[in-house]
Protein backbone atom coordinates (compact mmCIF):
# COMPACT_ATOMS: atom_id res chain seq x y z
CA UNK A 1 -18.45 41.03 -10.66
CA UNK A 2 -15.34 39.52 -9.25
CA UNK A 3 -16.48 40.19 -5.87
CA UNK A 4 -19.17 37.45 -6.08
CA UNK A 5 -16.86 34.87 -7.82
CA UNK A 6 -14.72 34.32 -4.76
CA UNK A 7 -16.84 33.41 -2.46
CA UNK A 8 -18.68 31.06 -4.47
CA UNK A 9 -15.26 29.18 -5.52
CA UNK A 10 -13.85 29.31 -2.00
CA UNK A 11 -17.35 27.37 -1.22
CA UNK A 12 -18.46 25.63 -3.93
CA UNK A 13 -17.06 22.53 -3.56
CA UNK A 14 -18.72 22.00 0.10
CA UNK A 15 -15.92 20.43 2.61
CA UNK A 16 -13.34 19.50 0.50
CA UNK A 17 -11.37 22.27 -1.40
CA UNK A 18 -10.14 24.42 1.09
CA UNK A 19 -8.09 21.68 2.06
CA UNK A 20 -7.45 19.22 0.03
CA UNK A 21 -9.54 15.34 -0.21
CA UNK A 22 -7.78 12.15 0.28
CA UNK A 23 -8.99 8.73 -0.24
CA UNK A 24 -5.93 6.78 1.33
CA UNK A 25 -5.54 9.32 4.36
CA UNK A 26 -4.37 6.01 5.80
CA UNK A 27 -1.60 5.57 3.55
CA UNK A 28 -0.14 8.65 5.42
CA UNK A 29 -2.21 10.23 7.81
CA UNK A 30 0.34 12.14 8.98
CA UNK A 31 -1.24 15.09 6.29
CA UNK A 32 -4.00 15.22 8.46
CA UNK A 33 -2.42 14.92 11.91
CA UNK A 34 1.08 15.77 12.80
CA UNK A 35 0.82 14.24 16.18
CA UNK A 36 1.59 11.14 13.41
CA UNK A 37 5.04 12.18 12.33
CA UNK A 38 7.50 9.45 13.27
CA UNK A 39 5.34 7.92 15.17
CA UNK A 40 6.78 3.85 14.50
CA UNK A 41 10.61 4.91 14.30
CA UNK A 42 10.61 4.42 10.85
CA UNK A 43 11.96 7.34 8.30
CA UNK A 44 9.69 7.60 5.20
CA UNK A 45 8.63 9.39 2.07
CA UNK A 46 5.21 9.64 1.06
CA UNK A 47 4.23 10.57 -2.79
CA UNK A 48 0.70 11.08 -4.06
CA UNK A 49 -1.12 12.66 -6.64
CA UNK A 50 -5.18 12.73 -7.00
CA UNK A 51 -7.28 13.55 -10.28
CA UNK A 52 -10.76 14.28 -8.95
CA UNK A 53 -13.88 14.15 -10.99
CA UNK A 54 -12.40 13.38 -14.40
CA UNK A 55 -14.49 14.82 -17.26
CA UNK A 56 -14.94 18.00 -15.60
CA UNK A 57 -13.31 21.07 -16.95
CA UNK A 58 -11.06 22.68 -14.26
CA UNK A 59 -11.73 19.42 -12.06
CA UNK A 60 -9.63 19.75 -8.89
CA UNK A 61 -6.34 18.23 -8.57
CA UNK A 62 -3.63 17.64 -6.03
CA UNK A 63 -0.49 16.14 -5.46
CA UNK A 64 1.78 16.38 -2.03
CA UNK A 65 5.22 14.85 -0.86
CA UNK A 66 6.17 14.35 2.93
CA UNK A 67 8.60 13.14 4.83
CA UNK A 68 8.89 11.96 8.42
CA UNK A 69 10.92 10.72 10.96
CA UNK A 70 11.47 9.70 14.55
CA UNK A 71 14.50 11.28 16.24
CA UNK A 72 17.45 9.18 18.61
CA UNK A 73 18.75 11.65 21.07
CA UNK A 74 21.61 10.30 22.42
CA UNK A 75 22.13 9.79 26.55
CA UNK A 76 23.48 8.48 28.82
CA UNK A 77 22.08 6.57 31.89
CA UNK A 78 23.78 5.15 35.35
CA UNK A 79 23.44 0.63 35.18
CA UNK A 80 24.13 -0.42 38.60
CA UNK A 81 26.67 -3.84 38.46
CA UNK A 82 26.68 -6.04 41.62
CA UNK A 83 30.17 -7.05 41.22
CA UNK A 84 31.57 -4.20 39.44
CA UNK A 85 31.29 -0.65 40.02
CA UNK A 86 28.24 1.45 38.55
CA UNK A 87 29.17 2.77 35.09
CA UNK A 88 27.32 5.18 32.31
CA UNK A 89 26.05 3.34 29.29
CA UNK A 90 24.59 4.57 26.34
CA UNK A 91 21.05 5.11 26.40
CA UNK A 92 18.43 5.64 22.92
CA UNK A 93 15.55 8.49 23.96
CA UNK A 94 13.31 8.68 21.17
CA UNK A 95 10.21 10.78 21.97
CA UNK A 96 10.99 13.39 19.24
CA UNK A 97 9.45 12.78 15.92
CA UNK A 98 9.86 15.02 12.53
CA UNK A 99 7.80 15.92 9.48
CA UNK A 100 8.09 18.23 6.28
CA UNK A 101 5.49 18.58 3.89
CA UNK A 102 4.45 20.08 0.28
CA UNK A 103 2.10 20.57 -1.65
CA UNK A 104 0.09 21.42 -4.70
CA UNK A 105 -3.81 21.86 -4.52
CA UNK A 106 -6.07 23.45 -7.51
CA UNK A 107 -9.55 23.69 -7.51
CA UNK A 108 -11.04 25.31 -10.99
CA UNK A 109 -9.49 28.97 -10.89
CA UNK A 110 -8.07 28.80 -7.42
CA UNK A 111 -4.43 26.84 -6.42
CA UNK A 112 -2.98 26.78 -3.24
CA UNK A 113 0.59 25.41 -2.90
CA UNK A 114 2.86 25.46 0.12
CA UNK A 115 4.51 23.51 2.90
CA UNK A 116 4.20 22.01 6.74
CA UNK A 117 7.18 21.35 9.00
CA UNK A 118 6.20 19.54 12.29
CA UNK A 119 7.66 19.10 15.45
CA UNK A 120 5.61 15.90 17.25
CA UNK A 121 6.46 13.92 20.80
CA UNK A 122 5.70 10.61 21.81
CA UNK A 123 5.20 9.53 25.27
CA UNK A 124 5.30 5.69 25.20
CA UNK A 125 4.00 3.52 27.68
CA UNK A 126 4.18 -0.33 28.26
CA UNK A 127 1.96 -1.72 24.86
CA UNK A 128 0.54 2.14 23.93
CA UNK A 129 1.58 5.67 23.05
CA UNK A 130 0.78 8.89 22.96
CA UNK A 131 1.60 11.55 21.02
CA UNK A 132 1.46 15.31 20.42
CA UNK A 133 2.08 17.55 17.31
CA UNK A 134 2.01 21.07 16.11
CA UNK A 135 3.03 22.53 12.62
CA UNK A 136 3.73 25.42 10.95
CA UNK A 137 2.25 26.04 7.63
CA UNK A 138 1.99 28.20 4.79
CA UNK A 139 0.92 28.28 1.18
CA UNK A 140 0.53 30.68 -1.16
CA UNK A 141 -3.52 31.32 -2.59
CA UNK A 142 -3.59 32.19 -6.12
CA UNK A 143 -6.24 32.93 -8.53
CA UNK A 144 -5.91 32.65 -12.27
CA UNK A 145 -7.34 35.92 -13.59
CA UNK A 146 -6.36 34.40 -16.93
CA UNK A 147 -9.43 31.78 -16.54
CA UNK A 148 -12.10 35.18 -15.60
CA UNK A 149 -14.61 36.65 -17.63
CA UNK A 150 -15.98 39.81 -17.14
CA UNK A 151 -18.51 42.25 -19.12
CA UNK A 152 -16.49 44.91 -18.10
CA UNK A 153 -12.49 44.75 -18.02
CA UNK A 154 -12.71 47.65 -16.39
CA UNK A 155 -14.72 46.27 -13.21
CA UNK A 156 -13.21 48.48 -10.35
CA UNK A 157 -13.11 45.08 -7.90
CA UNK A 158 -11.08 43.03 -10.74
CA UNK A 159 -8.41 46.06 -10.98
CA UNK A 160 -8.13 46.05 -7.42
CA UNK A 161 -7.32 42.25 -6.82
CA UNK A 162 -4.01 41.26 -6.28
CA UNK A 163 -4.70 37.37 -6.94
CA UNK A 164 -2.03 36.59 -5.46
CA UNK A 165 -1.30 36.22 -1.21
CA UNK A 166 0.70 33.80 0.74
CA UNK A 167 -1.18 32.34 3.86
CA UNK A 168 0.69 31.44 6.91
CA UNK A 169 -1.18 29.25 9.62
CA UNK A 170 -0.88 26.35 11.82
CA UNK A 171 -1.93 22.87 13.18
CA UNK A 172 -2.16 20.97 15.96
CA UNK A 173 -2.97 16.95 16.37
CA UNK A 174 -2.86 14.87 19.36
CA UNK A 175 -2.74 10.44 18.90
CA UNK A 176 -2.86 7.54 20.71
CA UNK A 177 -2.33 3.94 19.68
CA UNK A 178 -1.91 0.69 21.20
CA UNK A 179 -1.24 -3.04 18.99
CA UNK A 180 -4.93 -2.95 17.49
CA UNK A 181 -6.04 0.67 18.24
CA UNK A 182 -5.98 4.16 17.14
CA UNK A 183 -7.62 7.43 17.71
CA UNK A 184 -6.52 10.92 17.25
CA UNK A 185 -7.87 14.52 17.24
CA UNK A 186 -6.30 17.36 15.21
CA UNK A 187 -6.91 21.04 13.97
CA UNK A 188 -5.91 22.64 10.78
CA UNK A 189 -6.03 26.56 10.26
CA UNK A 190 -6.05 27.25 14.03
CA UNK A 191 -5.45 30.99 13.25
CA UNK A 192 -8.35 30.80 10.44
CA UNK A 193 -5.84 33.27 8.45
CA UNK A 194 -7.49 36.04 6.08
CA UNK A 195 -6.94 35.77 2.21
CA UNK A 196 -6.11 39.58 1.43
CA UNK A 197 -6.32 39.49 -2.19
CA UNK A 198 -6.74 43.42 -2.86
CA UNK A 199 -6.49 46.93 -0.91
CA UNK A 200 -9.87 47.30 -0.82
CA UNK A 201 -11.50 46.70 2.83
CA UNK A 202 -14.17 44.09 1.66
CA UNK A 203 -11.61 41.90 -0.34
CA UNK A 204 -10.98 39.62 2.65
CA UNK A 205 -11.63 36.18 2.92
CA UNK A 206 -11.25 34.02 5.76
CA UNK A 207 -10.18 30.54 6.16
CA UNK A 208 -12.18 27.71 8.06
CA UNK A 209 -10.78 26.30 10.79
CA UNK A 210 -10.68 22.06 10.35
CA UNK A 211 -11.28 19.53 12.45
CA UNK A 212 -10.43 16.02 12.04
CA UNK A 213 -11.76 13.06 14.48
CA UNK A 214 -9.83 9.73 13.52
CA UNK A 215 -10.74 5.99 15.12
CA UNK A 216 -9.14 2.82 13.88
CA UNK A 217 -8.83 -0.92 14.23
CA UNK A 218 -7.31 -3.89 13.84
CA UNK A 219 -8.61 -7.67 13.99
CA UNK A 220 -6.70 -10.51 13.10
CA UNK A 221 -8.63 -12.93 11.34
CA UNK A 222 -5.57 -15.66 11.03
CA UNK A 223 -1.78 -15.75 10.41
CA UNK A 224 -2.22 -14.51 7.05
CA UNK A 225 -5.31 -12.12 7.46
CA UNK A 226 -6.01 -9.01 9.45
CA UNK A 227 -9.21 -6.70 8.67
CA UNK A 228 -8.29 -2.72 9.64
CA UNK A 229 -11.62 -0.56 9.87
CA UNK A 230 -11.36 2.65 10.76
CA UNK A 231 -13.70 6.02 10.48
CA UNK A 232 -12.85 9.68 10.04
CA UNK A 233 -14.87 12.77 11.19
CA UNK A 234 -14.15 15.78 9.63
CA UNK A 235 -16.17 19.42 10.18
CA UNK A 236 -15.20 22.81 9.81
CA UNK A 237 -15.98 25.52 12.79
CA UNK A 238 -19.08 26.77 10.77
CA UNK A 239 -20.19 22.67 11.08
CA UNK A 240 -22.76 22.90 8.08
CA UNK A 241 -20.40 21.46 6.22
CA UNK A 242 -19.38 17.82 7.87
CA UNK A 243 -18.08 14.89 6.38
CA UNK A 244 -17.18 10.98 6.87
CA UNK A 245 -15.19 8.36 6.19
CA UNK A 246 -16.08 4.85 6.71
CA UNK A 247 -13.71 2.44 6.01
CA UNK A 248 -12.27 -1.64 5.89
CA UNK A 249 -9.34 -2.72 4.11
CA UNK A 250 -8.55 -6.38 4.40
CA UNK A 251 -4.60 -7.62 4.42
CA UNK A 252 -3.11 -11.14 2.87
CA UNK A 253 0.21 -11.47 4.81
CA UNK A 254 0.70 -7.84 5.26
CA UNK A 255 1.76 -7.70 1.33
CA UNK A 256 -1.39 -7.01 -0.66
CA UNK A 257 -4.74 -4.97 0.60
CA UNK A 258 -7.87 -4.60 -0.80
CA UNK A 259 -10.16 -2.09 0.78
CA UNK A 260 -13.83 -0.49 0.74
CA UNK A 261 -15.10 2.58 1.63
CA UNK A 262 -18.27 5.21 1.54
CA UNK A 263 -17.88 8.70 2.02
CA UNK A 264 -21.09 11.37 2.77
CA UNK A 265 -22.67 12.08 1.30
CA UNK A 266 -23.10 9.45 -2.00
CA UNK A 267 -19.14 8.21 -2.52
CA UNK A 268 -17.97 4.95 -3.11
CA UNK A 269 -13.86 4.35 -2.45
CA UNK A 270 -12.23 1.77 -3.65
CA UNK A 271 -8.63 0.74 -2.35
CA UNK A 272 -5.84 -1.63 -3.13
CA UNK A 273 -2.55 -2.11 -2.85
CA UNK A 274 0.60 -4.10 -2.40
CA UNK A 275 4.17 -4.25 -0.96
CA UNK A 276 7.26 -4.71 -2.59
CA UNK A 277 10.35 -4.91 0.10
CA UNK A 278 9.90 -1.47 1.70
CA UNK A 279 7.82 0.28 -1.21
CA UNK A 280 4.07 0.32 -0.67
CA UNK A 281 1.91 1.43 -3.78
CA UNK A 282 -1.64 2.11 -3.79
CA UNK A 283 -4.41 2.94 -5.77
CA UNK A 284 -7.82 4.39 -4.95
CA UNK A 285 -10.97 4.94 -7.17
CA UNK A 286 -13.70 7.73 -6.13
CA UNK A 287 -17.65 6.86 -7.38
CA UNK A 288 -20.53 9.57 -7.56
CA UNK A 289 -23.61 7.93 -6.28
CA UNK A 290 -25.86 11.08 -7.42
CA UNK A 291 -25.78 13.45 -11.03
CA UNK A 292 -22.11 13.74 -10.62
CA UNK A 293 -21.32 10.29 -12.05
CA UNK A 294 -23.24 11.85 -15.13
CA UNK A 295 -20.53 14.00 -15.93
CA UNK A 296 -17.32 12.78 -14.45
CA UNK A 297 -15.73 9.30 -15.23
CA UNK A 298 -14.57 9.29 -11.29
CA UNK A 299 -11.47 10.08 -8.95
CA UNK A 300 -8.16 8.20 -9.27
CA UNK A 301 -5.41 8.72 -6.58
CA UNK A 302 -2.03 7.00 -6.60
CA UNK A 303 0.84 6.41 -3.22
CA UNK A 304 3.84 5.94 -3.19
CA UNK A 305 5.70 5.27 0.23
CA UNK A 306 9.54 4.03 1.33
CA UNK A 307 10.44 3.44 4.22
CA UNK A 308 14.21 3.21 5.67
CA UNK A 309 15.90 1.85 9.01
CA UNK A 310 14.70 -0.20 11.41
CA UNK A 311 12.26 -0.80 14.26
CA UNK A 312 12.98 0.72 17.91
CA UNK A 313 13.47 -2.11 20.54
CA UNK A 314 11.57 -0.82 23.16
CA UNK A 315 8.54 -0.51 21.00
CA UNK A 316 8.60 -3.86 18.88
CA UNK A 317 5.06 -4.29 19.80
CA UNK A 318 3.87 -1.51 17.56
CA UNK A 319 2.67 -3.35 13.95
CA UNK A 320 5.31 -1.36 11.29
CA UNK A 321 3.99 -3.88 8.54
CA UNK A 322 1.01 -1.66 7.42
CA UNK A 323 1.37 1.23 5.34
């Protein structure tokens, strides 16, 4: 019955599938907190598309494009002159940052495929910042009846299904960096909205609310190489399903990047990358330690990312080169 088919697919691929995996979150972590969003003063578009577990029929796949920015209000503040009188210059306030986002995420039967738009400020201080963000969100959940079989077509649960439901919801992140560290916190689903897919009272499905625990940093090694490790945390409010993230990636001259990481519980990452002007492209490779590697031939994930303008004064001592 198609009553115990959701359940199992909204679950059945542990952490991962209600939201969607990435393997070079750091390439634009911004998807996973939008405290993030402008945070440098840079304006940039992210592209990138994941094939997970090749060889698998129905294998999940996604693909998501953002953009992001960092806001100049203009002002206008009171400089005091010794000689001459006081007079009103022109003054850059740029605490405001912006993000958009969309996406495309399927998982066997099931595809989810919406958008984020994200308001985020940044409180900078001497050789740090922090920042806070909140999005709105909403996709629409959709399951292919085309890919169920039943025994009976006439199964009173499939006729009732709509298969079809958008989902609105929302996020919350908070960041804080200085020149060689990071850390942020965020939430995803903080309303853990309900995925109505029929008029019948016990067609509801909830989803889990997300929580991501990010910690990053950098160590110079010389003039030409800098080693960036960082770790991510990530649970859902039922926390028996957690997950992490351990990862290095080494720099040569802030133009090429090779990096390593391991995943819970049996993944090897691969990572590498170079820049080109203001393009960045990277690659990433996914390994099954256990029976998976039997039947899949791995993950690949691609990035794209361009960034435009240029650095704000006040905060030159933030490092834009990286991602």
């Amino acid at each position: 019955m198609l009553i115990l088919l959701i359940p199992l697919l909204l679950g059945s691929t542990g952490f991962g599938q209600q939201m969607a995996l990435q393997s070079q979150f750091l390439f634009n972590e911004y998807t996973i907190n939008p405290a993030v969003a402008g945070y440098d003063g840079y304006t940039r578009i992210n592209l990138s598309g994941r094939e997970q577990w090749l060889g698998l029929p129905q294998s999940p796949k996604t693909h998501i494009a953002s953009f992001q920015t960092r806001l100049l209000n203009s002002s206008y503040i009171v400089r005091k002159n010794p000689i001459r009188k006081n007079a009103l210059r022109p003054s850059k306030m740029a605490r405001v940052g912006l993000g958009a986002m969309v996406f495309d995420d399927r998982t066997g039967l099931i595809s989810r495929t919406g958008f984020q738009i994200t308001y985020a400020y940044h409180i900078p201080f001497q050789e740090s910042q922090l920042s806070f963000g909140v999005s709105a969100e909403g996709y629409q959940f959709k399951l292919n009846k085309d890919g169920v079989e039943l025994n009976d077509p006439n199964d009173p649960y499939y006729l009732a299904y709509d298969f079809d439901a958008f989902v609105p919801d929302a996020n919350f992140g908070v960041s804080f960096i200085t020149r060689e560290l990071s850390v942020g916190f965020s939430v995803h689903h903080l309303f853990q909205s309900a995925l109505k897919l029929g008029n019948k009272g016990n067609n509801n499905y909830q989803t889990l609310r997300h929580y991501f625990i990010s910690g990053g940093y950098k160590l110079v090694l010389s003039d030409d190489w800098l080693l960036h490790s960082y770790v991510l945390l990530k649970a859902t409010n039922k926390f028996n399903s957690f997950q992490s993230d351990i990862s290095s990636t080494l720099f040569f001259k802030n133009t090429y990047w090779l990096g390593l990481s391991y995943r819970t519980p049996k993944f090897i990452i691969i990572k590498a990358g170079v820049k080109i002007d203001r393009l960045y492209i990277g690659y990433a490779f996914d390994h099954s330690m256990d029976n998976l590697s039997r039947y899949s031939i791995g993950t690949h994930e691609f990035s794209l990312a361009y960034k435009f303008g240029g650095s704000i004064r006040r905060y030159r001592w933030l490092d834009h080169d990286l991602y």
